[in-house]
N, C-alpha and C. Protein backbone atom coordinates (compact mmCIF):
# COMPACT_ATOMS: atom_id res chain seq x y z
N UNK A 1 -5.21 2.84 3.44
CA UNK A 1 -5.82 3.42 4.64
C UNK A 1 -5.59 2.49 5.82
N UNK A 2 -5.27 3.12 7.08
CA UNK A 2 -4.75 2.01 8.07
C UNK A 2 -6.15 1.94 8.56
N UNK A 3 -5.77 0.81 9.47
CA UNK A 3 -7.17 0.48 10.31
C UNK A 3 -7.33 1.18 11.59
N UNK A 4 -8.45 2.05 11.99
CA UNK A 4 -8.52 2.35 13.80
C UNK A 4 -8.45 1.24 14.81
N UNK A 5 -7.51 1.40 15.58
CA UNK A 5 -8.11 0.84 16.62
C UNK A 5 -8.70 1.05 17.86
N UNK A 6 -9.58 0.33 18.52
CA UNK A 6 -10.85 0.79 19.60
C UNK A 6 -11.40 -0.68 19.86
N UNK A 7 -12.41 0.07 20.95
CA UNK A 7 -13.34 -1.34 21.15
C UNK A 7 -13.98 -1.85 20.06
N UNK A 8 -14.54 -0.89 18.74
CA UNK A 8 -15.42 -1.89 17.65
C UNK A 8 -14.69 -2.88 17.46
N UNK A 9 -12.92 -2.79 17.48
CA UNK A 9 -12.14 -3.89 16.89
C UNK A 9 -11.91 -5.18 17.57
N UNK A 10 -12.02 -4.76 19.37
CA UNK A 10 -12.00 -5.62 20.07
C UNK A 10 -10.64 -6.03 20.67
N UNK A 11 -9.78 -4.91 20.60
CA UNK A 11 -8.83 -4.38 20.86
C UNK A 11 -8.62 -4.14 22.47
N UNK A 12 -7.40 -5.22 22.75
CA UNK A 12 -7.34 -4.62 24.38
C UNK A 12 -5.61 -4.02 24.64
N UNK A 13 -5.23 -3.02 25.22
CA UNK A 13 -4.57 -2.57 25.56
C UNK A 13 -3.73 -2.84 26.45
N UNK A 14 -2.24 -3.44 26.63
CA UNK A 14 -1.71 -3.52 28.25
C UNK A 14 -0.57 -3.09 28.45
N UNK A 15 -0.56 -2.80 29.46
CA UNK A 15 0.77 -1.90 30.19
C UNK A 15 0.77 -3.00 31.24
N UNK A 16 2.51 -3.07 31.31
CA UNK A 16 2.69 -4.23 32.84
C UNK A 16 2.71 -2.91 34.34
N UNK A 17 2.68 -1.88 34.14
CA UNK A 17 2.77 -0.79 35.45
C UNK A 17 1.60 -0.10 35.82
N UNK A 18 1.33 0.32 36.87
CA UNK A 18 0.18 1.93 36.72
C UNK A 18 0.68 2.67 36.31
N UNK A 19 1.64 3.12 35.76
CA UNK A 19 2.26 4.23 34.93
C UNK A 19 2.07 4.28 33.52
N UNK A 20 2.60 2.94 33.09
CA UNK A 20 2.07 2.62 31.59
C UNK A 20 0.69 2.78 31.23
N UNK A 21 -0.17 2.04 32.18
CA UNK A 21 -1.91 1.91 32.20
C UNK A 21 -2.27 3.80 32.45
N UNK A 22 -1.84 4.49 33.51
CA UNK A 22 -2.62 5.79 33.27
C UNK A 22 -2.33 6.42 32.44
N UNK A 23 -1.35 5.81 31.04
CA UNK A 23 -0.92 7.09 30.24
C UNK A 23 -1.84 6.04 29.03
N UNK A 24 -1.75 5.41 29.18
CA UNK A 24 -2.96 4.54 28.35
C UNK A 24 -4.56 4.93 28.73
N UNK A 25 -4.72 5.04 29.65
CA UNK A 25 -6.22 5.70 29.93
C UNK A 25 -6.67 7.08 29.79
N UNK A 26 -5.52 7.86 30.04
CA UNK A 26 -5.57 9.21 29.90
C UNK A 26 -5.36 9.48 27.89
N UNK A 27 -4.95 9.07 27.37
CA UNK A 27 -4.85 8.87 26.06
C UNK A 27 -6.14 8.19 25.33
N UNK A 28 -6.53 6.71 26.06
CA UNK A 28 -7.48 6.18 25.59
C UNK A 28 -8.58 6.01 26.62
N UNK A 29 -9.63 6.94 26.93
CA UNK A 29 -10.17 7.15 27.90
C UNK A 29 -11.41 5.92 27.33
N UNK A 30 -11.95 5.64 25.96
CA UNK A 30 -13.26 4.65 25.84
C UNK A 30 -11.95 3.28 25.86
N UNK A 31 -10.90 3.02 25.59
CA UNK A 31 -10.47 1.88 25.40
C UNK A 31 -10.59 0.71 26.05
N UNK A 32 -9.93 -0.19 25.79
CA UNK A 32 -10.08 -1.40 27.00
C UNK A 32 -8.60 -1.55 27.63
N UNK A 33 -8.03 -1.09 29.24
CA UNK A 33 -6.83 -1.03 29.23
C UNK A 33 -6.70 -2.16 30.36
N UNK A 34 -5.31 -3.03 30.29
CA UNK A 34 -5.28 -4.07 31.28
C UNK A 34 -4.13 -3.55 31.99
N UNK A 35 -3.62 -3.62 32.88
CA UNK A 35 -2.89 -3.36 33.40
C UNK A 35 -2.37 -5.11 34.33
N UNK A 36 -1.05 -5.19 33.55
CA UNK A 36 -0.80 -7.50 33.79
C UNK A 36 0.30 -7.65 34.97
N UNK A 37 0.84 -6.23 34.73
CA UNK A 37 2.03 -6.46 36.01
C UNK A 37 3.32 -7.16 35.30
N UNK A 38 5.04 -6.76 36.08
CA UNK A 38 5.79 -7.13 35.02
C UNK A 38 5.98 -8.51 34.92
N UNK A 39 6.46 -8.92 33.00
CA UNK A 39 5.78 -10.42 32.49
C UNK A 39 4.63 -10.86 32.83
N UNK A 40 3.67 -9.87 32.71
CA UNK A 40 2.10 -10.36 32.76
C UNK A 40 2.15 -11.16 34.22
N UNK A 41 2.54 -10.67 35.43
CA UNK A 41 2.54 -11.53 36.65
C UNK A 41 1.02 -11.57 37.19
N UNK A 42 0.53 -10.29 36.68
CA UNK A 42 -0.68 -9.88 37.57
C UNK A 42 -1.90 -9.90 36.81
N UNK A 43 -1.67 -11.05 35.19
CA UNK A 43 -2.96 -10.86 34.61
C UNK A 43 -3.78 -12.37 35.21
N UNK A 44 -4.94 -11.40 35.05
CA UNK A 44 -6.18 -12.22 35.77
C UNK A 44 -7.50 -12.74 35.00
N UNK A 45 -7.05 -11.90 33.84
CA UNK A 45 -8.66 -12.07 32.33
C UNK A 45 -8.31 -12.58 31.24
N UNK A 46 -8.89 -12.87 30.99
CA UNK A 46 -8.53 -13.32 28.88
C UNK A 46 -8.41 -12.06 28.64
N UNK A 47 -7.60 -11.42 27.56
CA UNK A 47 -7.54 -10.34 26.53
C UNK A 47 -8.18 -10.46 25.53
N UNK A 48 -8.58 -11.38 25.33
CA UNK A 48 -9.53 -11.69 23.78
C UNK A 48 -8.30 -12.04 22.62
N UNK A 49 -8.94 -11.97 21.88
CA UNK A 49 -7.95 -12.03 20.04
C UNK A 49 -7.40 -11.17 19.88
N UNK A 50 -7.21 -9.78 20.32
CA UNK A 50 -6.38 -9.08 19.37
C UNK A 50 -5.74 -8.05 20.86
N UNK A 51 -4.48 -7.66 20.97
CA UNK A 51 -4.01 -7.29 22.19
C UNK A 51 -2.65 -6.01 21.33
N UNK A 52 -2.70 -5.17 21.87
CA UNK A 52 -1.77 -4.24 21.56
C UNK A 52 -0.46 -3.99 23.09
N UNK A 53 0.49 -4.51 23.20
CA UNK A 53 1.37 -4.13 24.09
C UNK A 53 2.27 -2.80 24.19
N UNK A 54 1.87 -2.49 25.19
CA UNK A 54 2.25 -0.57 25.56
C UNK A 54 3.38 -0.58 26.14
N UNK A 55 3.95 0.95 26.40
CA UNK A 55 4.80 0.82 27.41
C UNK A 55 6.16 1.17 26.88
N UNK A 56 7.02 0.76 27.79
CA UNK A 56 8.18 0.70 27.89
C UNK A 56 9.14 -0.21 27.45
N UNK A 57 10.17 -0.18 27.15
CA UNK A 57 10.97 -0.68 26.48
C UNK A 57 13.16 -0.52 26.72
N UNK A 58 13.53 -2.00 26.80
CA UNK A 58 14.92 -1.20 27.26
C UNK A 58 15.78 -1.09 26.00
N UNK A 59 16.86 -0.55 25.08
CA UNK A 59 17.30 -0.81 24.27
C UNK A 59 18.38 -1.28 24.19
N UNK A 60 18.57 -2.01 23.58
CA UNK A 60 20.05 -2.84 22.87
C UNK A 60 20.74 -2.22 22.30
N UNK A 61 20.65 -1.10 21.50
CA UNK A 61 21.41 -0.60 20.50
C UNK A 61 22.51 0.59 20.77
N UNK A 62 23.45 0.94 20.34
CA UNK A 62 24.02 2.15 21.33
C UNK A 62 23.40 3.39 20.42
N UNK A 63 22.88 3.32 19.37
CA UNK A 63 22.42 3.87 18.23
C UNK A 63 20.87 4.27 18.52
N UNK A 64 20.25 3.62 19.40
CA UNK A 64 18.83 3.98 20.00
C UNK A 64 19.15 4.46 21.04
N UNK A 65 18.88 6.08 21.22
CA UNK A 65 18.52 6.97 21.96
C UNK A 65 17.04 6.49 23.09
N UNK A 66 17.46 6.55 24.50
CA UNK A 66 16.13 7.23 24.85
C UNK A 66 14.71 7.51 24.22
N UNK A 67 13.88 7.50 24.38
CA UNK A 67 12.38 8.05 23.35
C UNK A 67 12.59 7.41 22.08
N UNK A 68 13.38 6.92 21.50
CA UNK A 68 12.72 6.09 20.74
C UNK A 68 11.65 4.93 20.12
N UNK A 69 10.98 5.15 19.35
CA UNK A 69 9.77 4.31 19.32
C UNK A 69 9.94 3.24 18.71
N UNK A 70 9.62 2.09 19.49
CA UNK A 70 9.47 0.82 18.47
C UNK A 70 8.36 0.13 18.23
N UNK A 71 8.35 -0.52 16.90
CA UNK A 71 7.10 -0.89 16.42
C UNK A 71 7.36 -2.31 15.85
N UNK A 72 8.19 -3.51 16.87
CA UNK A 72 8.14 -4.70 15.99
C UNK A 72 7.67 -5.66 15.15
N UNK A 73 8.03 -5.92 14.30
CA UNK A 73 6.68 -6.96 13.39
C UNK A 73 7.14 -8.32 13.82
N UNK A 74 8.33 -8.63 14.86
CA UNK A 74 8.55 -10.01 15.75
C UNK A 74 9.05 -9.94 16.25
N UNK A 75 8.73 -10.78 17.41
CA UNK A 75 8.95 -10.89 18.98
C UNK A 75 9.80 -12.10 19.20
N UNK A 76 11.10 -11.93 19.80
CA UNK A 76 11.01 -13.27 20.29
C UNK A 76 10.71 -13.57 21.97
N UNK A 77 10.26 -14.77 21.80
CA UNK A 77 9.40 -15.26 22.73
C UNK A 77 10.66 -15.67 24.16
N UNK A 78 10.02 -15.58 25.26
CA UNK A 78 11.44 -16.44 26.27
C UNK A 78 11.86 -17.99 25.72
N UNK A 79 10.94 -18.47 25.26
CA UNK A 79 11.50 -20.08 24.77
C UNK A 79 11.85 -20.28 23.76
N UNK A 80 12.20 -18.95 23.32
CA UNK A 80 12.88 -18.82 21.87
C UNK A 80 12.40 -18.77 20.46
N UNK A 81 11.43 -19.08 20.71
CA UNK A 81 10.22 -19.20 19.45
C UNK A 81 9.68 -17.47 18.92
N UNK A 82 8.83 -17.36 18.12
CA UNK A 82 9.56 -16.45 17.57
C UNK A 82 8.10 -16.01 17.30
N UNK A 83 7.57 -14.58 17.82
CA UNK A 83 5.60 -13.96 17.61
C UNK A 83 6.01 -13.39 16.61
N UNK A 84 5.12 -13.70 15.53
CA UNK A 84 5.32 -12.63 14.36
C UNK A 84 3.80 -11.93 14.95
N UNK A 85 3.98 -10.29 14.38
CA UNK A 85 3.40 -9.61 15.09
C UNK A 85 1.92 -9.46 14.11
N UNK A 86 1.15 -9.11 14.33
CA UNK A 86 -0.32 -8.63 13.47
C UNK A 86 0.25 -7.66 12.13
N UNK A 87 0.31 -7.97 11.37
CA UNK A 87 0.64 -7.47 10.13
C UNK A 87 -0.32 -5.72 9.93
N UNK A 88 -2.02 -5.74 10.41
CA UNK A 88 -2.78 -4.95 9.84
C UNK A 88 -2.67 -4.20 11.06
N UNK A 89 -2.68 -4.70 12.25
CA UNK A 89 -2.47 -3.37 13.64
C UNK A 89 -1.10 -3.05 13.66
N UNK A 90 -0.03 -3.66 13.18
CA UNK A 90 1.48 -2.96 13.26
C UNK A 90 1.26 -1.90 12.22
N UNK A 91 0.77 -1.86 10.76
CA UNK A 91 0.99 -1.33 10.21
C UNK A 91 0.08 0.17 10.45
N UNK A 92 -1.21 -0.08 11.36
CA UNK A 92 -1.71 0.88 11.46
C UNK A 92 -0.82 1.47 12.80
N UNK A 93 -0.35 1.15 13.55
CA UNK A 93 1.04 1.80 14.61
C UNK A 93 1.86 2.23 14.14
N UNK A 94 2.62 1.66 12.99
CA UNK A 94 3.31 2.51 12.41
C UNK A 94 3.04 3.33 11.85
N UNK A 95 2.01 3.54 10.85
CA UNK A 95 0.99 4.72 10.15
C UNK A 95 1.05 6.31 11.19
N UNK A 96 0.58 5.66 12.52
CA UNK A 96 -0.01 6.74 13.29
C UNK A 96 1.76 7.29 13.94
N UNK A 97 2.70 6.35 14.12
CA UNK A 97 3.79 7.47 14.71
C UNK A 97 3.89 8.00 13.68
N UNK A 98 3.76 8.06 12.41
CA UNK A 98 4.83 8.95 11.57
C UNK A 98 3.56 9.91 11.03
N UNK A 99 2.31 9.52 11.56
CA UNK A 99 1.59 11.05 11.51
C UNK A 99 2.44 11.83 12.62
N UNK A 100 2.45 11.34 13.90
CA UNK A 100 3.22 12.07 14.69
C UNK A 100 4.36 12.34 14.76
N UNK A 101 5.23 12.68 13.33
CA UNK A 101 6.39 12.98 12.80
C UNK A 101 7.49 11.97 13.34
N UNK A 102 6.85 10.91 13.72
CA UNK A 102 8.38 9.79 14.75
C UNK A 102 8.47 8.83 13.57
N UNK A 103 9.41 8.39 13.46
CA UNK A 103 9.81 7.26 12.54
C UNK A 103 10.18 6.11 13.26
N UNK A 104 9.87 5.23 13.28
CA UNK A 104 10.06 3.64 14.31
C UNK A 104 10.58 2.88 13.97
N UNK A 105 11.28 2.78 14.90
CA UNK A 105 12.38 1.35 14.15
C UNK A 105 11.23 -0.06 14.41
N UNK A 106 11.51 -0.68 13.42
CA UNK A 106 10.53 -2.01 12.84
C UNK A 106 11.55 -3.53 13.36
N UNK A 107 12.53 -3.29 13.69
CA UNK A 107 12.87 -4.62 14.05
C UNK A 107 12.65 -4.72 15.16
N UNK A 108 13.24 -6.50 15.56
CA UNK A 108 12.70 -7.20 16.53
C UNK A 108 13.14 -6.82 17.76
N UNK A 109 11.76 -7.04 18.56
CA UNK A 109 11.76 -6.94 19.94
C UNK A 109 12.37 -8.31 20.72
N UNK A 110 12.67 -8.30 21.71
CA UNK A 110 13.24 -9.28 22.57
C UNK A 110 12.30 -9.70 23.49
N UNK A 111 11.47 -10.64 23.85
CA UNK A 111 10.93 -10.64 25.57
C UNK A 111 11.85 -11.70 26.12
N UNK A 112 12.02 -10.96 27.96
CA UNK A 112 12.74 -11.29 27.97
C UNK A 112 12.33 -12.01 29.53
N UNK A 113 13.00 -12.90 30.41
CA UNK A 113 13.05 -13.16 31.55
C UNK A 113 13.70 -12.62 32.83
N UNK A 114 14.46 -11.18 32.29
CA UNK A 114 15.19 -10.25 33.63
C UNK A 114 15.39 -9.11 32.31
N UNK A 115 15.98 -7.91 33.42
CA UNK A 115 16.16 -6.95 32.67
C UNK A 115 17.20 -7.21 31.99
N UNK A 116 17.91 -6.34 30.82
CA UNK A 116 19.00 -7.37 30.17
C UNK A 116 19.93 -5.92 30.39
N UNK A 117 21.08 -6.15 30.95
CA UNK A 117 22.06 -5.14 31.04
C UNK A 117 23.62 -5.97 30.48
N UNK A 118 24.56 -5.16 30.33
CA UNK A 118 26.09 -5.09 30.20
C UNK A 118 26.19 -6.07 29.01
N UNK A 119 27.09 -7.15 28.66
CA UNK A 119 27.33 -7.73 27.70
C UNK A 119 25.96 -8.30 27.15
N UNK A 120 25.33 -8.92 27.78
CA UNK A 120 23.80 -9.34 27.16
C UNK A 120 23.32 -8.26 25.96
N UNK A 121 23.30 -7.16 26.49
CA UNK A 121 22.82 -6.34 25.64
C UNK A 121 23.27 -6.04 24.61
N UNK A 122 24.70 -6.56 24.13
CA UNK A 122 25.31 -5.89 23.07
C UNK A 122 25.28 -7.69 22.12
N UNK A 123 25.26 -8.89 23.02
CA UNK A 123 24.97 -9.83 22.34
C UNK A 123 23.84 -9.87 21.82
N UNK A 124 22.53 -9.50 22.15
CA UNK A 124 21.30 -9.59 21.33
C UNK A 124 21.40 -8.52 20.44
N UNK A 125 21.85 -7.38 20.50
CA UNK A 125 21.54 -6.47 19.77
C UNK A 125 22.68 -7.04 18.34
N UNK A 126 23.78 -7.55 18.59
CA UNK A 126 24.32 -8.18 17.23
C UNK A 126 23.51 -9.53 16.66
N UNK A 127 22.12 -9.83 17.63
CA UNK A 127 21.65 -11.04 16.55
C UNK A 127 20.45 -10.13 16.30
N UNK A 128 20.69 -8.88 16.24
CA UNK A 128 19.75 -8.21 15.43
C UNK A 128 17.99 -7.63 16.22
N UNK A 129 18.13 -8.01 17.71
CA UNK A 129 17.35 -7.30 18.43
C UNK A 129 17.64 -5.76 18.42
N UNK A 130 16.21 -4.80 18.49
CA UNK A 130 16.43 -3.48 19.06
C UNK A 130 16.33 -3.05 20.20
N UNK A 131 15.20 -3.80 21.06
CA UNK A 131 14.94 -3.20 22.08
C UNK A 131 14.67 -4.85 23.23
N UNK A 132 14.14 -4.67 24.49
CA UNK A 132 14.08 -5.99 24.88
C UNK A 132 12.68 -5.47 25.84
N UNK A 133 11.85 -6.38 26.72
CA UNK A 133 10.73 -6.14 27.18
C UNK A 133 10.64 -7.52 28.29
N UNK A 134 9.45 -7.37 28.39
CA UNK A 134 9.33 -8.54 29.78
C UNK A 134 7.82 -9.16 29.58
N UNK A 135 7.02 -8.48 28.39
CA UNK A 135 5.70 -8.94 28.22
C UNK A 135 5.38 -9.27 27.05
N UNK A 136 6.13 -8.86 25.77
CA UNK A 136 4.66 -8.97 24.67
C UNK A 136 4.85 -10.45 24.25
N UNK A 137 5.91 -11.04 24.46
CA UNK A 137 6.50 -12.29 23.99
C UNK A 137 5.72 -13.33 24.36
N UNK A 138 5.15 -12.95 25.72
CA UNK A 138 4.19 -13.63 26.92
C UNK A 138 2.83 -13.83 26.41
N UNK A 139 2.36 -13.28 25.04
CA UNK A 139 0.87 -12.71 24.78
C UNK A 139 0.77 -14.36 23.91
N UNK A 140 -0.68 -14.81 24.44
CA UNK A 140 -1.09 -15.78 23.21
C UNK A 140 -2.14 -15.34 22.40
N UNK A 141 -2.41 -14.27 22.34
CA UNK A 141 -3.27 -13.71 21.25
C UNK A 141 -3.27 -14.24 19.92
N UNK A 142 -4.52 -14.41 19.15
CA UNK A 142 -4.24 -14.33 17.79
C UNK A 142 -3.99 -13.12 17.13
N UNK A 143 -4.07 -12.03 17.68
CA UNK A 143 -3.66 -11.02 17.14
C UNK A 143 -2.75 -10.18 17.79
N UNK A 144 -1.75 -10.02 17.82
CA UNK A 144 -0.56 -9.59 18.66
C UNK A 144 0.19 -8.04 18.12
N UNK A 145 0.10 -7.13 19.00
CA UNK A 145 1.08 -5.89 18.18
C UNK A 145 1.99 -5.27 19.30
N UNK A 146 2.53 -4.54 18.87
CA UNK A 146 3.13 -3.64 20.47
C UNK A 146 3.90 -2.13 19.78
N UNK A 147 4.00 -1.16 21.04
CA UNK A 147 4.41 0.06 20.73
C UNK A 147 4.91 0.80 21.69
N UNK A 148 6.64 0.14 21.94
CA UNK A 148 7.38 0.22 23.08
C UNK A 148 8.46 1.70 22.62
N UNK A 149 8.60 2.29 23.87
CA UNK A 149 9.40 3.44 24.03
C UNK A 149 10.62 3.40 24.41
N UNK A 150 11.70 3.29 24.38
CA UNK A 150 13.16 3.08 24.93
C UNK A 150 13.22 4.06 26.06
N UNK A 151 13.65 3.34 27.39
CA UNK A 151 13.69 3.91 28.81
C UNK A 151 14.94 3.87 28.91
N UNK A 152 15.78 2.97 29.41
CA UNK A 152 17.20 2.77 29.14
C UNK A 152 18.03 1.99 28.31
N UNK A 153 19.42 2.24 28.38
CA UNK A 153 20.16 2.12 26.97
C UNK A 153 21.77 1.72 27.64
N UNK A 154 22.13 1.27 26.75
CA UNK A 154 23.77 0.83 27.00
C UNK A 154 24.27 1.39 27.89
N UNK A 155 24.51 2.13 27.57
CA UNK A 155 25.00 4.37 28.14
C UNK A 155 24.44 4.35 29.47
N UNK A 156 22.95 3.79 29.73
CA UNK A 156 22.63 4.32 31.08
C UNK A 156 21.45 3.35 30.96
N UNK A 157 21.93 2.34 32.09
CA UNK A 157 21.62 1.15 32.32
C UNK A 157 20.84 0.93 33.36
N UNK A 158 19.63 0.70 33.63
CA UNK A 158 18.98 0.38 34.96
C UNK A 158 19.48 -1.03 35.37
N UNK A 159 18.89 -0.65 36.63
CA UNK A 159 19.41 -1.93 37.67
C UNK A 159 18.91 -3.12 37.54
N UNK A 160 19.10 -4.46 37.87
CA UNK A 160 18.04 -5.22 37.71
C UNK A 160 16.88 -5.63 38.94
N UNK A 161 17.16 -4.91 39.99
CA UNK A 161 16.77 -4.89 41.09
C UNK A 161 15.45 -4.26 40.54
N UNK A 162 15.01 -3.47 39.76
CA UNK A 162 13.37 -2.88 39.19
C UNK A 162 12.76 -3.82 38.27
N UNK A 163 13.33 -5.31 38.53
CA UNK A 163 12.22 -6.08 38.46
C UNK A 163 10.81 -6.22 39.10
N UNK A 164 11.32 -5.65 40.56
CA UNK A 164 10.51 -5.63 41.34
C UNK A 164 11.21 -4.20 42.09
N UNK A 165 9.75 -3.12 41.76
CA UNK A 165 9.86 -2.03 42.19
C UNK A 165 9.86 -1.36 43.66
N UNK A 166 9.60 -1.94 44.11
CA UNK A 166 9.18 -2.03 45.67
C UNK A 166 10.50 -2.01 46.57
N UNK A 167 10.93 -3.54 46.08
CA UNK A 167 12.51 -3.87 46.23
C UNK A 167 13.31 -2.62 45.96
N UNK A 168 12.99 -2.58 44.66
CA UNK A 168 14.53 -1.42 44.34
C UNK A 168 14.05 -0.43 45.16
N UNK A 169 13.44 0.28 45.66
CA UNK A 169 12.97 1.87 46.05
C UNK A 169 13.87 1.27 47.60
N UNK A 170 13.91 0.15 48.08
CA UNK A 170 14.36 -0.20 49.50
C UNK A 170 15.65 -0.02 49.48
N UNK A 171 16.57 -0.23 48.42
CA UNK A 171 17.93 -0.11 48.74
C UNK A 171 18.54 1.48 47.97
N UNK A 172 19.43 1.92 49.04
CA UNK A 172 19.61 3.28 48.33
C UNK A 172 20.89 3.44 47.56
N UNK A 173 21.11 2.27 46.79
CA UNK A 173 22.33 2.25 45.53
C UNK A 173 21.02 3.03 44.08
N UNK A 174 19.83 2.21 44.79
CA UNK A 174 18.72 2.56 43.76
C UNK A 174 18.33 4.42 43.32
N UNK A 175 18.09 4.95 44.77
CA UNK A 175 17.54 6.37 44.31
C UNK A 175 18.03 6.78 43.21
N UNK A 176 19.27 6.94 42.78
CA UNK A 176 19.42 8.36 42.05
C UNK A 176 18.66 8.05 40.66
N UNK A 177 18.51 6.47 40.49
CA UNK A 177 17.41 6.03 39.61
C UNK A 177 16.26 6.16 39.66
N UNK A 178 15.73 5.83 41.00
CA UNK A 178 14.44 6.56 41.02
C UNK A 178 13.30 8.07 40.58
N UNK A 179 14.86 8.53 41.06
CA UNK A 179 14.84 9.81 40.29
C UNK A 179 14.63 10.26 39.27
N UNK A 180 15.78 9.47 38.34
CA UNK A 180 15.34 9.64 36.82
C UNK A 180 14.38 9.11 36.38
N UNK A 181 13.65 8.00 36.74
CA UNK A 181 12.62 7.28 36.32
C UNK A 181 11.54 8.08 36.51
N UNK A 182 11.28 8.92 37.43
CA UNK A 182 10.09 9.36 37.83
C UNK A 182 10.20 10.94 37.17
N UNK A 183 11.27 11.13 36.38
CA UNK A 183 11.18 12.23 35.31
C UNK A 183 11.02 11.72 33.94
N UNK A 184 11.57 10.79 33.47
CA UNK A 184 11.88 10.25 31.99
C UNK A 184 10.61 9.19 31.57
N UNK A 185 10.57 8.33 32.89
CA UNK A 185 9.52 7.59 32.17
C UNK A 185 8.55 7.60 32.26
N UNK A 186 7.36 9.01 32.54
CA UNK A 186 6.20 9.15 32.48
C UNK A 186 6.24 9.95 30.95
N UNK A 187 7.33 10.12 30.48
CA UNK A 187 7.56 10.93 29.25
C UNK A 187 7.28 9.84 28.18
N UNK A 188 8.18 8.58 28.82
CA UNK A 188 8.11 7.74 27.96
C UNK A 188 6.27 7.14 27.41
N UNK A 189 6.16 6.64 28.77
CA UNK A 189 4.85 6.03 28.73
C UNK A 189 3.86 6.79 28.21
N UNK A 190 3.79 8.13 28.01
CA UNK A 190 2.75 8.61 27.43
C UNK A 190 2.91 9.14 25.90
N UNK A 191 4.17 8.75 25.77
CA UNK A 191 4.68 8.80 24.34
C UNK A 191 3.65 7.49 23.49
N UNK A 192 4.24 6.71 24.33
CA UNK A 192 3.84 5.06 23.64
C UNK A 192 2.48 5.34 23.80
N UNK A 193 1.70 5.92 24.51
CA UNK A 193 0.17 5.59 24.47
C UNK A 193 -0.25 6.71 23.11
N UNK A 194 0.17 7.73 23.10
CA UNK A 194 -0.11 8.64 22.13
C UNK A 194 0.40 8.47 20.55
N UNK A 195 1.22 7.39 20.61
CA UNK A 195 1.28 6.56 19.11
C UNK A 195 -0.33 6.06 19.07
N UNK A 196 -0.64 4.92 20.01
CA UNK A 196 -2.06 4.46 19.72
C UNK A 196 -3.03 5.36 19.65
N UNK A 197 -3.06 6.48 20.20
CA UNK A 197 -4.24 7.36 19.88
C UNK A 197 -4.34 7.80 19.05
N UNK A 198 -2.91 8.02 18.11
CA UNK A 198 -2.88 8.79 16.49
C UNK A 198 -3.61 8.01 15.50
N UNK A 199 -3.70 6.54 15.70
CA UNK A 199 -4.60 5.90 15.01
C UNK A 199 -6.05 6.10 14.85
N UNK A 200 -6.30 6.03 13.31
CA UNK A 200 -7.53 6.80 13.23
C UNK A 200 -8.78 6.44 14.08
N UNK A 201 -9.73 6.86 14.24
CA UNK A 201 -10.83 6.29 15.32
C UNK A 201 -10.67 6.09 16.39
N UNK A 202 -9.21 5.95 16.51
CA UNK A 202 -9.02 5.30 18.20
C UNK A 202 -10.06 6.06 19.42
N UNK A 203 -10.77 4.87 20.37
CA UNK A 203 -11.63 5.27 21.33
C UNK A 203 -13.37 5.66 20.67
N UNK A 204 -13.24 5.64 19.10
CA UNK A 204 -14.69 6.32 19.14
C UNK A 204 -15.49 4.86 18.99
């Protein structure tokens, strides 16, 4: 039997966007949701012991589609060191996508220090990364999990200029991305929050 997660557990939630965070609130309306900004720029609280990372996700693989869900059991960290993930909240994340008929790829996540595009991406993905991120790597939790969605992919590569969103919306090499982003990845983000809600109890 997997475990729920919620506040009894002490469980906090984060998305680095308001996009990630309202599909996390709208999903987990009793939860605890942080919203840190990208690589946790904008966190301001302790998370406590046990932290679940939401959201989005870019992929490495040419073999990971779009919407794909990932559910790593390790992270590597920017300094190279290496989060092994919460053994009893991964397994209850994984539990709950494949109530929701998704099957998740289980290998490792990347965090990373920029977005990772063109050859980068095909070098991590041969040392066996799936996807890459900008936060969970960042988490010092003792209890660490995450449940990232693939936004872009080899095939169709965001810019690195949406490090900072603001920036990119200013230059217009950016729009036609904007575009897609503001169709695809509210799909995404509420994908990833609705893995955590499939978990049993979640919010009660």
């Amino acid at each position: 039997m997997t475990m729920p997660l919620g506040p009894a557990q002490g469980v906090a939630f984060i998305g680095a966007t308001a996009l990630e965070c309202k599909a996390l609130q709208r999903a987990l309306p009793h939860a605890r949701v942080v919203q840190t900004g990208i690589a946790l720029a904008d966190l301001k609280e302790p998370l406590g012991d046990a932290v679940v990372s939401c959201g989005l996700a870019g992929g490495l693989r040419r073999r990971l589609p779009a919407g794909t869900v990932v559910i790593p059991r390790e992270v590597r960290r920017p300094d190279g060191s290496v989060l092994y993930c919460d053994q009893e909240l991964t397994e209850a994340l994984i539990a709950a996508a494949r109530r929701l008929h998704l099957e998740p790829i289980v290998e490792p996540l990347l965090t990373s220090d920029s977005i990772v595009n063109g050859p980068e991406r095909a070098r991590w993905a041969a040392l066996g990364y799936a996807a890459v991120d900008m936060e969970t790597g960042r988490l010092r939790a003792a209890r660490v999990a995450a449940v990232r969605v693939i936004l872009d992919t080899p095939e169709n590569e965001l810019s690195g200029d949406w490090v900072n969103p603001l920036r990119a919306m200013l230059r217009p090499r950016n729009w036609p991305q904007a575009f897609w982003l503001a169709r695809t990845a509210p799909r995404a983000a509420a994908l990833s929050a609705s893995v955590v809600a499939a978990t049993q109890g979640i919010g009660a």
